[in-house]
Every structure is written in C-alpha cells, then in structure tokens.
PDB file of N, CA and C in Angstrom:
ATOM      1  N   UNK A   1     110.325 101.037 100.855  1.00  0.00           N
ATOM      2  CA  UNK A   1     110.942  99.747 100.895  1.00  0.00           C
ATOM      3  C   UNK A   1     111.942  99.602  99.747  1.00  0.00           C
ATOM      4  N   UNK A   2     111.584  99.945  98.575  1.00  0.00           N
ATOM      5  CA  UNK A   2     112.291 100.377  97.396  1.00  0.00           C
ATOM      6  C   UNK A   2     113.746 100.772  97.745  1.00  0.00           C
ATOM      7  N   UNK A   3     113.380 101.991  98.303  1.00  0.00           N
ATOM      8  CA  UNK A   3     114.266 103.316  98.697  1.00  0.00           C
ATOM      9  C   UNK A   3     115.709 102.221  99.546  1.00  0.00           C
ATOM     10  N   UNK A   4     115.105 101.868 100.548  1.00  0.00           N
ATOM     11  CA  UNK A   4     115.816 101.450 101.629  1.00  0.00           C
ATOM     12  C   UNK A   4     117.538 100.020 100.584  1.00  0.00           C
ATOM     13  N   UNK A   5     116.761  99.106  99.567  1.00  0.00           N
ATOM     14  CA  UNK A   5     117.643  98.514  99.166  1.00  0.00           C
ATOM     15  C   UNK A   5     118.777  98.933  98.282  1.00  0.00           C
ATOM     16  N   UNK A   6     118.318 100.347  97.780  1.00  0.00           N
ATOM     17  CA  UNK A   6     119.139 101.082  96.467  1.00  0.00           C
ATOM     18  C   UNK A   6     120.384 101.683  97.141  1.00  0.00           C
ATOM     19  N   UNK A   7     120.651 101.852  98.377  1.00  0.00           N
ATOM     20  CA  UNK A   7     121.954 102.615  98.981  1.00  0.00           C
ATOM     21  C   UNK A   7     123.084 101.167  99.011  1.00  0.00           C
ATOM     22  N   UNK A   8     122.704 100.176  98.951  1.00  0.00           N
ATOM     23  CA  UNK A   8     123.756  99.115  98.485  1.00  0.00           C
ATOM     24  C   UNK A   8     124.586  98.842  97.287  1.00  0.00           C
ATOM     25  N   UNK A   9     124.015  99.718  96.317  1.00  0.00           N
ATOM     26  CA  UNK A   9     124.083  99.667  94.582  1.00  0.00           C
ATOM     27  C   UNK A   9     124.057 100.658  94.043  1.00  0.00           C
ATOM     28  N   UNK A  10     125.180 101.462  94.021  1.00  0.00           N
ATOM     29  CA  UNK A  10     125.192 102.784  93.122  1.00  0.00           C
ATOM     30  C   UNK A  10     124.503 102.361  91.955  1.00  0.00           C
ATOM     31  N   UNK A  11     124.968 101.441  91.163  1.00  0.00           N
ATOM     32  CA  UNK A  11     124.547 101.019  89.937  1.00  0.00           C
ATOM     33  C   UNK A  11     123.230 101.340  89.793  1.00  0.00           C
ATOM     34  N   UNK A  12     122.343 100.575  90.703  1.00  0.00           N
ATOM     35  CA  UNK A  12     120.823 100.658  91.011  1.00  0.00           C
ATOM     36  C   UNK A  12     120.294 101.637  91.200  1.00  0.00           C
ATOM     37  N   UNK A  13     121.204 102.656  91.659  1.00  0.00           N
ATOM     38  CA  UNK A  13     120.304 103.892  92.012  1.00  0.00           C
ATOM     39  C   UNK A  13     120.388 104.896  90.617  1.00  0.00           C
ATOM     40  N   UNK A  14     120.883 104.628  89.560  1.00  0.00           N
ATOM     41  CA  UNK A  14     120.456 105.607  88.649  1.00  0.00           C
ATOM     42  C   UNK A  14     119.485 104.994  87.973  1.00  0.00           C
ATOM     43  N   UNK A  15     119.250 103.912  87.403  1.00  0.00           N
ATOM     44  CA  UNK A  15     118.039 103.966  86.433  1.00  0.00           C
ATOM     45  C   UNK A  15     116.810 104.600  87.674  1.00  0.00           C
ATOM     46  N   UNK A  16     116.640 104.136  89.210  1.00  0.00           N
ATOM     47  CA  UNK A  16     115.438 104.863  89.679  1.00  0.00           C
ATOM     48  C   UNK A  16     115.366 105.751  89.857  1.00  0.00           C
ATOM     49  N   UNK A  17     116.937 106.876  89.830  1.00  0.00           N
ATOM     50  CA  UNK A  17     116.424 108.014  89.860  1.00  0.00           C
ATOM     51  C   UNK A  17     116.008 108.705  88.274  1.00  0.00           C
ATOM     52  N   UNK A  18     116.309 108.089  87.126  1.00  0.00           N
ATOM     53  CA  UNK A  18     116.003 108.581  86.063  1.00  0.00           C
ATOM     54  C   UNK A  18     114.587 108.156  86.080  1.00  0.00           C
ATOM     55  N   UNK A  19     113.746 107.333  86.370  1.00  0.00           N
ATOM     56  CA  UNK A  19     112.780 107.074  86.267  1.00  0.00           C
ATOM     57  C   UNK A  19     111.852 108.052  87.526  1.00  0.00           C
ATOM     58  N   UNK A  20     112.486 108.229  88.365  1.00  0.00           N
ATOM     59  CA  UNK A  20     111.724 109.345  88.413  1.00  0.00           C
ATOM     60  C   UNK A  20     111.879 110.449  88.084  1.00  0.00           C
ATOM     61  N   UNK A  21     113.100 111.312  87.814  1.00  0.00           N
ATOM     62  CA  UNK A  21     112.855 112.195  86.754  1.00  0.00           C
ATOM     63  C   UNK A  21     111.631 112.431  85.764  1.00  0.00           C
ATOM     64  N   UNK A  22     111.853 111.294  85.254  1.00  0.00           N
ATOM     65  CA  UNK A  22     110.754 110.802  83.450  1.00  0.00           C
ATOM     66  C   UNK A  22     109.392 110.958  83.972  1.00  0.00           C
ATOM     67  N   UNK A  23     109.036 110.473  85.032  1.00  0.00           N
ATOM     68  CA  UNK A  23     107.654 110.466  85.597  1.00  0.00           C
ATOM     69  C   UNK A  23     107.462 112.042  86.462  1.00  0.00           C
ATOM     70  N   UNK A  24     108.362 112.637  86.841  1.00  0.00           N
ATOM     71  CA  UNK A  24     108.072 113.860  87.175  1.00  0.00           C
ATOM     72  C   UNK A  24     108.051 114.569  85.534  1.00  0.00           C
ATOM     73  N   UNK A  25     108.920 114.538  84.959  1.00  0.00           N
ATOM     74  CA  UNK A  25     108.328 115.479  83.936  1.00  0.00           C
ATOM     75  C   UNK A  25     107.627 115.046  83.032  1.00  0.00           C
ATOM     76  N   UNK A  26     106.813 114.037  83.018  1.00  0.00           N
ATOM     77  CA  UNK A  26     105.958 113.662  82.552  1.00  0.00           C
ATOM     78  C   UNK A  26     104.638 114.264  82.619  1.00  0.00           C
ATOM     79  N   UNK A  27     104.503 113.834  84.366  1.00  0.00           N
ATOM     80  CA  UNK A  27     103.438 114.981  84.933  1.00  0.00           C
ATOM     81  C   UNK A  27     103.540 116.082  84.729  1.00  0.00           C
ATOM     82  N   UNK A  28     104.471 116.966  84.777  1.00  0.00           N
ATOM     83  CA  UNK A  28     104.452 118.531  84.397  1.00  0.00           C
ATOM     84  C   UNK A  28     104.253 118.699  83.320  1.00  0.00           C
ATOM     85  N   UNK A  29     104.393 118.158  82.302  1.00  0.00           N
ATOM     86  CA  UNK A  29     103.637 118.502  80.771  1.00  0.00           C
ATOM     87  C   UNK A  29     102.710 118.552  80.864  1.00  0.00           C
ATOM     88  N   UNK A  30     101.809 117.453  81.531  1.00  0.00           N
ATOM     89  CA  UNK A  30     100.033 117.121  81.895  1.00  0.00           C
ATOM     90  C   UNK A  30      99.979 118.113  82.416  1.00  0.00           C
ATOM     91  N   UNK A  31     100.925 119.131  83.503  1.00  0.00           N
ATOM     92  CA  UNK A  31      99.736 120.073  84.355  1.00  0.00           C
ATOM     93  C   UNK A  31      99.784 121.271  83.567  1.00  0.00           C
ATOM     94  N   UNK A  32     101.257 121.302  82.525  1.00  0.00           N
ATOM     95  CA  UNK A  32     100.806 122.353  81.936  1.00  0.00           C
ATOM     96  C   UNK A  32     100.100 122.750  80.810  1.00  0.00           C
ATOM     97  N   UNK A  33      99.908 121.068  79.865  1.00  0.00           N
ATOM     98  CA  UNK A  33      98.749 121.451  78.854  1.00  0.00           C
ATOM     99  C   UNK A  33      97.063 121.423  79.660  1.00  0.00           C
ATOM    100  N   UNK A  34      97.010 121.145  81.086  1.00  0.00           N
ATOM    101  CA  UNK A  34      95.848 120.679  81.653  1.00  0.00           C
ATOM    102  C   UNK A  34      94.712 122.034  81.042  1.00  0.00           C
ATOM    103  N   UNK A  35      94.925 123.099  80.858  1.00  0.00           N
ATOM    104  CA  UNK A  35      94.092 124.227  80.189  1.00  0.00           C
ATOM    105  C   UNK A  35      93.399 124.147  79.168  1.00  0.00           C
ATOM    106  N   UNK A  36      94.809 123.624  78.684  1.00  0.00           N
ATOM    107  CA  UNK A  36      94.017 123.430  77.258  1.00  0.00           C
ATOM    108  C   UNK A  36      93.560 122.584  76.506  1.00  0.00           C
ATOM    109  N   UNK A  37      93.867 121.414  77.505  1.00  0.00           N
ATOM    110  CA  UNK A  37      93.367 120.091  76.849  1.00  0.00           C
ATOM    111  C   UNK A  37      91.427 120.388  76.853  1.00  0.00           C
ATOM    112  N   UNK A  38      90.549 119.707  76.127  1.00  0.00           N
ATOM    113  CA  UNK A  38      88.999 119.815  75.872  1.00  0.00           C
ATOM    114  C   UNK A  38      88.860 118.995  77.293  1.00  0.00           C
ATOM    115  N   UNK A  39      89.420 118.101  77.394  1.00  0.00           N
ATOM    116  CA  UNK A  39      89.000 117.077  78.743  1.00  0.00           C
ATOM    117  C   UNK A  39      88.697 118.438  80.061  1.00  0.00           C
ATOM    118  N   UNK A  40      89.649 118.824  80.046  1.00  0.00           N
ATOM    119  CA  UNK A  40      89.859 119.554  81.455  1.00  0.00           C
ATOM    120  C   UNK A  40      89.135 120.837  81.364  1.00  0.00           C
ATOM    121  N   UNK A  41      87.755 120.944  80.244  1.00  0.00           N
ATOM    122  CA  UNK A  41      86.532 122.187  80.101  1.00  0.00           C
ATOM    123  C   UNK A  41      85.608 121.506  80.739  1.00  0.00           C
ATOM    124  N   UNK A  42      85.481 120.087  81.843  1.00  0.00           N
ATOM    125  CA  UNK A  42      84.366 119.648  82.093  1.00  0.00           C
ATOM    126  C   UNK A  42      84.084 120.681  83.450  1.00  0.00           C
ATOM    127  N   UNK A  43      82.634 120.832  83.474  1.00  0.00           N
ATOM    128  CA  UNK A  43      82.369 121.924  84.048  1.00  0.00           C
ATOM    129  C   UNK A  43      82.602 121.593  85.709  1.00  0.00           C
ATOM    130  N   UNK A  44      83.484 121.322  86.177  1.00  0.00           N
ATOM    131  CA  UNK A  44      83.994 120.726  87.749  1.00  0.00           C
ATOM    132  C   UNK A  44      84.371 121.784  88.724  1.00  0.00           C
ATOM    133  N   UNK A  45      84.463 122.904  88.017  1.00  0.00           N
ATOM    134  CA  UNK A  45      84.614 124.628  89.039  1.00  0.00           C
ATOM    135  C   UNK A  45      86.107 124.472  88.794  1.00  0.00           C
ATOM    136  N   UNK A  46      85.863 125.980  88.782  1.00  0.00           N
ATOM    137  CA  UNK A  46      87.696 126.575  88.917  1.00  0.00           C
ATOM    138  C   UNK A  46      88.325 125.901  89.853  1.00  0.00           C
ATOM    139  N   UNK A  47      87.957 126.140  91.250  1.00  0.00           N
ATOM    140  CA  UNK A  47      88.500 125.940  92.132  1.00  0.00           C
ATOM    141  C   UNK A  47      88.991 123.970  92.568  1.00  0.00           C
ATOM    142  N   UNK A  48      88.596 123.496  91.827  1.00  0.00           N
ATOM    143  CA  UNK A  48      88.863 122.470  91.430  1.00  0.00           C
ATOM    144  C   UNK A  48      89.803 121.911  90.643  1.00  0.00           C
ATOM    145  N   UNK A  49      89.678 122.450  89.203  1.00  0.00           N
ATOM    146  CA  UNK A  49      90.635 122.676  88.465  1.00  0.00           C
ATOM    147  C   UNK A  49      91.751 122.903  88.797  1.00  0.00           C
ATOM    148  N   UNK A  50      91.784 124.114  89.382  1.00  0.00           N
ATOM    149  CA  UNK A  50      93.370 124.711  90.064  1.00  0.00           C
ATOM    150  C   UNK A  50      93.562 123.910  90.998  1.00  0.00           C
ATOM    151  N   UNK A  51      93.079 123.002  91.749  1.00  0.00           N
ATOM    152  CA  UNK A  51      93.745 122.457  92.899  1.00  0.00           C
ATOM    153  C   UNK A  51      94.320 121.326  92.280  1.00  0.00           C
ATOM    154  N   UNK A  52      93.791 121.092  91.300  1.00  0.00           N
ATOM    155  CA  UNK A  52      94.464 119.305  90.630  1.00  0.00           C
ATOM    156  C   UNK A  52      95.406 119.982  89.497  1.00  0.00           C
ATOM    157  N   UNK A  53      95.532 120.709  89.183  1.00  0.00           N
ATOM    158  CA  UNK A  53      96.328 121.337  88.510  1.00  0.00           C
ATOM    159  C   UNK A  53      97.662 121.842  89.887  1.00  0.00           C
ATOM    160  N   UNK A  54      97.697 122.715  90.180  1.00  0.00           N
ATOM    161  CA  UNK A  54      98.825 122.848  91.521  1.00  0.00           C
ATOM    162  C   UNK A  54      98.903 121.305  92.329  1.00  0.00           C
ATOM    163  N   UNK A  55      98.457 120.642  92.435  1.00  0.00           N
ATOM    164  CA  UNK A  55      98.541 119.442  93.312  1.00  0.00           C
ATOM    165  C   UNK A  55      99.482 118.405  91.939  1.00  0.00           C
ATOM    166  N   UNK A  56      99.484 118.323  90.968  1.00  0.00           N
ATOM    167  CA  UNK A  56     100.046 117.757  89.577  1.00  0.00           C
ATOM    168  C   UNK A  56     101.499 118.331  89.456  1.00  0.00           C
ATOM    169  N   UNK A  57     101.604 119.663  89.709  1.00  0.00           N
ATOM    170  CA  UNK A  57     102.638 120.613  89.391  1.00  0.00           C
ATOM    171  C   UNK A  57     103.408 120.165  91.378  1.00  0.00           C
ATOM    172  N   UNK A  58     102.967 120.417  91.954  1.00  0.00           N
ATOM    173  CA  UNK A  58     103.726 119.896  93.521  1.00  0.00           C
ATOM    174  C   UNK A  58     104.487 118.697  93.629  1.00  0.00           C
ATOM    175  N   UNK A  59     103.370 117.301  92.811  1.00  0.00           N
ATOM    176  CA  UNK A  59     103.874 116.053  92.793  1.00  0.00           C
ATOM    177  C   UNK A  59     105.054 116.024  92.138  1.00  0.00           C
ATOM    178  N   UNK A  60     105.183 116.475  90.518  1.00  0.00           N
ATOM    179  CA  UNK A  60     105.965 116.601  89.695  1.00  0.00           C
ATOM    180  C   UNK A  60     107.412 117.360  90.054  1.00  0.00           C
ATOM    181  N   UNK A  61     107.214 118.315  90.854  1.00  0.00           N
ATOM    182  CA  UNK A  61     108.514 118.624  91.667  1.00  0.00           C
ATOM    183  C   UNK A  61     109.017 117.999  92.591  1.00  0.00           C
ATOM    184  N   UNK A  62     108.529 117.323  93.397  1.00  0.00           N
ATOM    185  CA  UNK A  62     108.695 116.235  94.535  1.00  0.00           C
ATOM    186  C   UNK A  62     109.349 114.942  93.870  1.00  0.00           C
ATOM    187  N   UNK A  63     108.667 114.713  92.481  1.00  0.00           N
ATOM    188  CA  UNK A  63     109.639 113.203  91.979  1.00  0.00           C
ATOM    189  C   UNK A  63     111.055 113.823  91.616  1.00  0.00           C
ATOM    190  N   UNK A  64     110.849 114.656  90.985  1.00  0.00           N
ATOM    191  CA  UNK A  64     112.232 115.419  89.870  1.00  0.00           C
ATOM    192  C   UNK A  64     113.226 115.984  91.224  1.00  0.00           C
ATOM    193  N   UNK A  65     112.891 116.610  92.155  1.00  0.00           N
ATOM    194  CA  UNK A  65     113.755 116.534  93.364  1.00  0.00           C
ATOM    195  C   UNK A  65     114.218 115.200  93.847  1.00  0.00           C
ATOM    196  N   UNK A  66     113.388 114.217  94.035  1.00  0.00           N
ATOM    197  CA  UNK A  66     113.797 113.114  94.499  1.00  0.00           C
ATOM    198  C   UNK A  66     115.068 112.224  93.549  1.00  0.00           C
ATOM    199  N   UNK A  67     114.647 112.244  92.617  1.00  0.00           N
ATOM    200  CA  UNK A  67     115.560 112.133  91.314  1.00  0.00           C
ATOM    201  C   UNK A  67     116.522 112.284  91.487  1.00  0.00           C
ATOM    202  N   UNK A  68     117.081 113.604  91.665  1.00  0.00           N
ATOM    203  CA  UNK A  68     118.535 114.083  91.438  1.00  0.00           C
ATOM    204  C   UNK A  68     118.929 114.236  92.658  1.00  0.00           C
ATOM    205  N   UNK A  69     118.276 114.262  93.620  1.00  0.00           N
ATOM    206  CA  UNK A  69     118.983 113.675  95.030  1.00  0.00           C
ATOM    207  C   UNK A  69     119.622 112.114  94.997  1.00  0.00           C
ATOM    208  N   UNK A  70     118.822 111.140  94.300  1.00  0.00           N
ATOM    209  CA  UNK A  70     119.164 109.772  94.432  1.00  0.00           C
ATOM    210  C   UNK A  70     120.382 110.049  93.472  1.00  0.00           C
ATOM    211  N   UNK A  71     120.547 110.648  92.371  1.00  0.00           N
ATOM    212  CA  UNK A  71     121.176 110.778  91.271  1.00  0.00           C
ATOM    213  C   UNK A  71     122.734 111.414  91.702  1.00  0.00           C
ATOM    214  N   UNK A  72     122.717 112.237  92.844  1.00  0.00           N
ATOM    215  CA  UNK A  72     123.681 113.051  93.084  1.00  0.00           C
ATOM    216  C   UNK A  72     124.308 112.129  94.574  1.00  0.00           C
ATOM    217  N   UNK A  73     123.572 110.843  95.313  1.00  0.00           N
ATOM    218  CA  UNK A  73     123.967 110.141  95.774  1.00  0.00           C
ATOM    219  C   UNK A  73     125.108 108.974  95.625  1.00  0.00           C
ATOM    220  N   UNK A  74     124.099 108.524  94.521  1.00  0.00           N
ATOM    221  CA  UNK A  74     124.587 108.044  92.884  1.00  0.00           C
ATOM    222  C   UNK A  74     126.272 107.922  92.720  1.00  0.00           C
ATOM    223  N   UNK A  75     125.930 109.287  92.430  1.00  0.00           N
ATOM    224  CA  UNK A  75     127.204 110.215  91.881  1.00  0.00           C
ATOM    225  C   UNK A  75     128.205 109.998  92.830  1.00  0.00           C
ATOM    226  N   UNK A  76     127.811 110.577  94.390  1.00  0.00           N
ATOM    227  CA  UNK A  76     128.949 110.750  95.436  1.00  0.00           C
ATOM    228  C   UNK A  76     129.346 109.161  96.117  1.00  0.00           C
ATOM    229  N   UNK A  77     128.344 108.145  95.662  1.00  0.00           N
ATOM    230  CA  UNK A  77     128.765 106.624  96.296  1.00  0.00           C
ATOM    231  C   UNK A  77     130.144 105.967  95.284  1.00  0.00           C
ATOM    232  N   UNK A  78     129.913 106.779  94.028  1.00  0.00           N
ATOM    233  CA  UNK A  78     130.615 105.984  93.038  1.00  0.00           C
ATOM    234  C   UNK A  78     131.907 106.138  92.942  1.00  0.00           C
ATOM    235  N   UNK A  79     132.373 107.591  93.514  1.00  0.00           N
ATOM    236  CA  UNK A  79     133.479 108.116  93.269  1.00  0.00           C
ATOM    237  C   UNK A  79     134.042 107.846  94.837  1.00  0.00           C
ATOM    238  N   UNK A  80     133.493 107.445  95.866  1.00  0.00           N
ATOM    239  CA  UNK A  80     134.198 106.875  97.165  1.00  0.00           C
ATOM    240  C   UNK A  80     134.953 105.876  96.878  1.00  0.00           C
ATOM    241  N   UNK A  81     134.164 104.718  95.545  1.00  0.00           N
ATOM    242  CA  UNK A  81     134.568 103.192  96.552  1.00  0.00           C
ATOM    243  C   UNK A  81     136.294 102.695  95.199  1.00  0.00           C
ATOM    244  N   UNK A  82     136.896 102.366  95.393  1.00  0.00           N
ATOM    245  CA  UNK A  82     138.189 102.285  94.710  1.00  0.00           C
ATOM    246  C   UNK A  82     138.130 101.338  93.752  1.00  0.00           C
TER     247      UNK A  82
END
C-alpha cells in the first residue's frame, strides 16, 4: 500500500528506498555476527541456527535489492519530468 503511493513523488521515493537499504544492512551485520554473538550458543541445533541465519541473510538481500530498485526509479522519474 506504501509501495503503490511513492510512484507519484520522486522526492518520496528516496528516503524509502534509503530506509530500506539501512534496514537491509542492518540485518546483515546481525546475520553475520549471529556466530559469534553468546546469545546465538543457545543450544537450539545447528540446523536451526543455519536456517535463521540464511533466512536473515535472504531477507537482508531482498530489502537492499528493493532499495536500489526504488532508488534507480527515483533516479529515472527525476530526470524525465522538465
């Protein structure tokens, strides 16, 4: 619903795509200290671990793609209008 009002407003569409940027790589720091943080030794099985770990690292590419798609929209709405 978000999505749908931001193609009216170049303007509008960069702070959300920077914000998701920020929140994708936000998460990817989390999945990649997730090892070594003490939290993430609770004994929950490997196979657990790794799935919220790869499922953290998936999300985090999915915002940061989304990002610079809105961002490169952004970009190509701004330089159309005179």
């Amino acid at each position: 619903m978000i999505l749908r009002n931001l193609p009216n407003s170049p303007a509008r569409i960069i702070p959300a795509a920077m914000a998701l940027i920020a929140s994708g790589l936000g998460i990817l720091v989390g999945a990649i200290v997730w090892l070594t943080h003490p939290v993430s030794a609770v004994p929950a099985g490997a196979t657990w671990n790794g799935f919220l770990r790869g499922a953290a690292f998936g999300f985090a590419i999915v915002l940061e793609a989304t990002g610079v798609v809105l961002a490169a929209v952004a970009a190509a709405a701004r330089d159309q209008k005179p």
